[in-house]
Protein backbone atom coordinates (compact mmCIF):
# COMPACT_ATOMS: atom_id res chain seq x y z
CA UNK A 1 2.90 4.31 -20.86
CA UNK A 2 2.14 2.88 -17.30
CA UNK A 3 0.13 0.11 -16.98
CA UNK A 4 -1.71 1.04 -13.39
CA UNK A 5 -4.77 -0.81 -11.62
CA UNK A 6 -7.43 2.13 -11.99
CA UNK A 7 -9.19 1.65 -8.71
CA UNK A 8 -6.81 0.41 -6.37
CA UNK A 9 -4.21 2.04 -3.78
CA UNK A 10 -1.27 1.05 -6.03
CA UNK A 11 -3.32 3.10 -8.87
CA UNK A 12 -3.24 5.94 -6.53
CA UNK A 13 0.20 6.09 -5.42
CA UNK A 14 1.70 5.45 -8.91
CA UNK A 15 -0.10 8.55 -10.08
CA UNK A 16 1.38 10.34 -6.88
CA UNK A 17 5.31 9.50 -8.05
CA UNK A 18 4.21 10.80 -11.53
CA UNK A 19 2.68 13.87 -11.06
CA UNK A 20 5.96 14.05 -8.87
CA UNK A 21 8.05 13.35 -11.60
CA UNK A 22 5.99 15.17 -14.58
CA UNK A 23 3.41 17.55 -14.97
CA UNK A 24 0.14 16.12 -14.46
CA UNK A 25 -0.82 16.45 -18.14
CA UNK A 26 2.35 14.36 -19.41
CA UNK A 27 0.93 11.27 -17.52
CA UNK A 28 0.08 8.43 -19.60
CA UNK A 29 -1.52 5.43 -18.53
CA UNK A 30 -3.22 2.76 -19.51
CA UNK A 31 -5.91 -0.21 -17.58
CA UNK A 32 -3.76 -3.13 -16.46
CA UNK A 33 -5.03 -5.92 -13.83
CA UNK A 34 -4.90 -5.82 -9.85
CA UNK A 35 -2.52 -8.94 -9.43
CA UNK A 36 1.25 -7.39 -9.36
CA UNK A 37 2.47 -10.45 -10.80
CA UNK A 38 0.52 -10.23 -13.30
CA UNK A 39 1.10 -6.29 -14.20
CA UNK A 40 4.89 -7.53 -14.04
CA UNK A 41 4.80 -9.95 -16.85
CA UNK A 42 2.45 -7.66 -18.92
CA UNK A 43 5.61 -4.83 -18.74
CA UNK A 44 8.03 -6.99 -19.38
CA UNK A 45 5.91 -8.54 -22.54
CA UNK A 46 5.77 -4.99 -23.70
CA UNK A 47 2.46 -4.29 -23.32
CA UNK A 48 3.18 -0.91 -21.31
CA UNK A 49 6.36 0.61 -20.17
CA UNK A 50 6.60 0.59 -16.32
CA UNK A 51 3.83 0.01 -13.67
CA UNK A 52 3.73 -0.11 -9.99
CA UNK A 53 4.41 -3.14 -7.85
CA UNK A 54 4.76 -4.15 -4.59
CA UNK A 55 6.42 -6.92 -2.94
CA UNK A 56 7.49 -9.74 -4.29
CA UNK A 57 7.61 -8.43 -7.22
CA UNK A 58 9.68 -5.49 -7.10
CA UNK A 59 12.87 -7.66 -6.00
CA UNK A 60 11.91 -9.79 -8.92
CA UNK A 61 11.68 -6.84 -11.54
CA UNK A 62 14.99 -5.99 -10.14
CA UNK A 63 16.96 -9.35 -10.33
CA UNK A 64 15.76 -8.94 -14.08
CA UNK A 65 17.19 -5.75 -14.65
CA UNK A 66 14.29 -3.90 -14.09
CA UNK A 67 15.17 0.20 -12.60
CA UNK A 68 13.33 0.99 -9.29
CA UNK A 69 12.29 4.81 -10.48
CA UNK A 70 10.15 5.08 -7.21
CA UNK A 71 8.70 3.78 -3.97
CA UNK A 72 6.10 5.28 -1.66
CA UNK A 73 4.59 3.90 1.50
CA UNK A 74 0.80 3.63 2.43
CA UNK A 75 -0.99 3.63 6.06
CA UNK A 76 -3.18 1.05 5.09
CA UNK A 77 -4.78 1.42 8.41
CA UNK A 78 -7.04 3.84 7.59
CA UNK A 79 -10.43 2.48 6.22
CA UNK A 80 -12.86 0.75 8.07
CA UNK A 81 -16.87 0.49 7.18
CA UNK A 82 -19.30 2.30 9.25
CA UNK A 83 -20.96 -0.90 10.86
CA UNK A 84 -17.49 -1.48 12.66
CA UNK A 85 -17.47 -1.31 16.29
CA UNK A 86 -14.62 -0.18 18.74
CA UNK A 87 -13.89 -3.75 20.36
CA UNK A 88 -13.41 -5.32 16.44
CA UNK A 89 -11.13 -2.50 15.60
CA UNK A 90 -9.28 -2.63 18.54
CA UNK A 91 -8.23 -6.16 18.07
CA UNK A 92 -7.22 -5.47 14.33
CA UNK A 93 -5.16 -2.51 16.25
CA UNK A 94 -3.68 -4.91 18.57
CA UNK A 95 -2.82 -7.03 15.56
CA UNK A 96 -1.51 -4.89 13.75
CA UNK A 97 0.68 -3.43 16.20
CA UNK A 98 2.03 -6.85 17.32
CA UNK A 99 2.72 -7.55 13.95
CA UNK A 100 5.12 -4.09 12.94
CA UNK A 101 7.12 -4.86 16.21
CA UNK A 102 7.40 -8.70 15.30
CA UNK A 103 8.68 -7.60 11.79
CA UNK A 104 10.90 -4.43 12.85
CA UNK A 105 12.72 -6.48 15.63
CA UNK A 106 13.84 -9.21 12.66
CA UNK A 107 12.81 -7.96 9.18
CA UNK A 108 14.76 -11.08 7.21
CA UNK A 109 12.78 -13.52 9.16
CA UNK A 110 9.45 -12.46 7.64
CA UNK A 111 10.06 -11.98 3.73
CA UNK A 112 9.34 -15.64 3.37
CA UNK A 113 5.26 -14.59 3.95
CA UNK A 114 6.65 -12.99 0.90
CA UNK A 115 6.38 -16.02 -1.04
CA UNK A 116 2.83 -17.11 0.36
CA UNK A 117 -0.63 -16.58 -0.81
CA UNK A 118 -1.00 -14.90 -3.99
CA UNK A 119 2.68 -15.62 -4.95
CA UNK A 120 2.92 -18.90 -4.28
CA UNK A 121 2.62 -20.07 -7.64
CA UNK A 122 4.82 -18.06 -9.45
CA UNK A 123 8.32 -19.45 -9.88
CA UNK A 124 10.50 -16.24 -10.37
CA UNK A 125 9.21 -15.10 -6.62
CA UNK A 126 9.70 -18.80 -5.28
CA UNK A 127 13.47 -18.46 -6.36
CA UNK A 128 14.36 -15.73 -3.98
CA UNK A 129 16.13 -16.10 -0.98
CA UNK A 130 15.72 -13.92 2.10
CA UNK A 131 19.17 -12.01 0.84
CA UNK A 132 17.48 -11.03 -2.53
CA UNK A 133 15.32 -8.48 -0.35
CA UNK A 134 16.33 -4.72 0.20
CA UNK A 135 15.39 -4.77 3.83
CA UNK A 136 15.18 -0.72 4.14
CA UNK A 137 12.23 -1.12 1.45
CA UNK A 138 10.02 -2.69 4.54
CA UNK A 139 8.81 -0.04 6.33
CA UNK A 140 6.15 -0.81 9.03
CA UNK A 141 4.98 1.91 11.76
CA UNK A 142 1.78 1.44 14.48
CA UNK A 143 -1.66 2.22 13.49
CA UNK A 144 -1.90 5.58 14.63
CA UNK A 145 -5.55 7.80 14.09
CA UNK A 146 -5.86 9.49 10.98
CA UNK A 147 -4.19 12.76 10.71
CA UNK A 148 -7.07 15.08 9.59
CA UNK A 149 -4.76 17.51 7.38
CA UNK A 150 -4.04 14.39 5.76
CA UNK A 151 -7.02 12.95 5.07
CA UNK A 152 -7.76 15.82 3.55
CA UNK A 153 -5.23 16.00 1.63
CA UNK A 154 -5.86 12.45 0.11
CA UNK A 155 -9.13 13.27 -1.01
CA UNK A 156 -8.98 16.53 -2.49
CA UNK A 157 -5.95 14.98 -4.32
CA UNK A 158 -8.18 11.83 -5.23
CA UNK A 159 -11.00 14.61 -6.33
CA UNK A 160 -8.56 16.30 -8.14
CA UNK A 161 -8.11 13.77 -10.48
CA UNK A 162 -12.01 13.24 -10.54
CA UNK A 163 -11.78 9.64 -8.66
CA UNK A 164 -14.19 10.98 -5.76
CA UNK A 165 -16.76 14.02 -5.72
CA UNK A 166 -18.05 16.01 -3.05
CA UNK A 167 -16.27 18.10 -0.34
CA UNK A 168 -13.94 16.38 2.57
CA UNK A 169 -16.21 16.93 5.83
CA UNK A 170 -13.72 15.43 8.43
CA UNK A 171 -17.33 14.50 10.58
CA UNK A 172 -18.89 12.20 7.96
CA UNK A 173 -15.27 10.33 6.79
CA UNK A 174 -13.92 9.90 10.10
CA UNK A 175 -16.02 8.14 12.69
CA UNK A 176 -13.34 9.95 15.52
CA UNK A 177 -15.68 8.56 18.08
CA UNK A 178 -15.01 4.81 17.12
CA UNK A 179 -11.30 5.56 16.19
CA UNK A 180 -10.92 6.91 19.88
CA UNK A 181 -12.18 4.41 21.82
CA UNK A 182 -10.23 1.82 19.63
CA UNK A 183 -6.88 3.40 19.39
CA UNK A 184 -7.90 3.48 23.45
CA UNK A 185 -8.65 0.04 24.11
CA UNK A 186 -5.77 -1.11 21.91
CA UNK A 187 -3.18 0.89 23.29
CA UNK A 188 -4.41 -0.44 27.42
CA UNK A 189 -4.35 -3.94 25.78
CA UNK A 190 -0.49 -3.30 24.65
CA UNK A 191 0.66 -1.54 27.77
């Protein structure tokens, strides 16, 4: 049983591994919550047999003798609400990209934001050092514009699994116009 967070990105990639793993009919999951932390102790309490984390939590799981059974990465740059205009992307662009070379240049420096926000209370993360962390899981890349083959793919596989209906029409899921002139006006910014 898998405890995953039905809704969520994590929910989505977990089922990903499995189907990768098993056929899609051997899949068994069960509802668990959104916070990682959370979905940790619930495993480890018994309440379901593996789930999917992210960081903090997966060096945690590990210095407990947890087994890492897979890892997948997500271009989380890819959703944006239709009100959003070119300028306002670009400067989350900018950001972005800023950020990835900040953290690529010196990726030890920055697993301390590790330990902030919604981890900040929980002990087991505040005991790691900087040394606990498997550097080659951090992997960062620029926002780039969506590849249309595979946004495609994502939603036929989401449909697939009946979490979205309808047809992928590349015109009405992709504003291309407002990506454009973003990824533009980022990339001058950067030069």
């Amino acid at each position: 049983m898998v405890g995953l967070d039905y809704g969520n990105g994590t929910a989505y990639a977990g089922l990903q591994m499995l189907e990768g793993a098993v056929p899609r009919e051997a899949v068994t999951t069960c509802a668990a919550v959104t916070h990682p932390g959370e979905r940790y102790a619930a495993m480890m309490r018994g309440e379901f047999d593996a789930t999917t984390l992210q960081e903090p939590w997966i060096t945690v799981a590990e210095k407990a003798g947890c087994r890492l059974v897979s890892t997948t990465f997500f271009h989380g740059t890819w959703v944006a609400g239709p009100d959003l205009d070119p300028e306002r992307y670009a400067a989350f662009l900018r950001g972005v990209t800023r950020a990835v070379r900040r953290i690529k240049a010196d990726k030890r420096r920055y697993v301390s934001y590790f330990k902030q926000g919604w981890a900040a209370g929980d002990p087991e993360v505040q005991a790691l050092t900087p040394d606990d962390f498997n550097l080659g899981r951090i992997q960062l890349r620029e926002p780039t514009p969506i590849p249309e083959d595979e946004a495609r793919w994502a939603w036929e596989w989401m449909a697939s699994w009946g979490l979205i209906g309808g047809t992928f029409d590349v015109t009405t899921q992709i504003n291309r116009k407002v990506e454009r002139e973003a990824h533009e006006l980022a990339s001058a910014a950067l030069r």
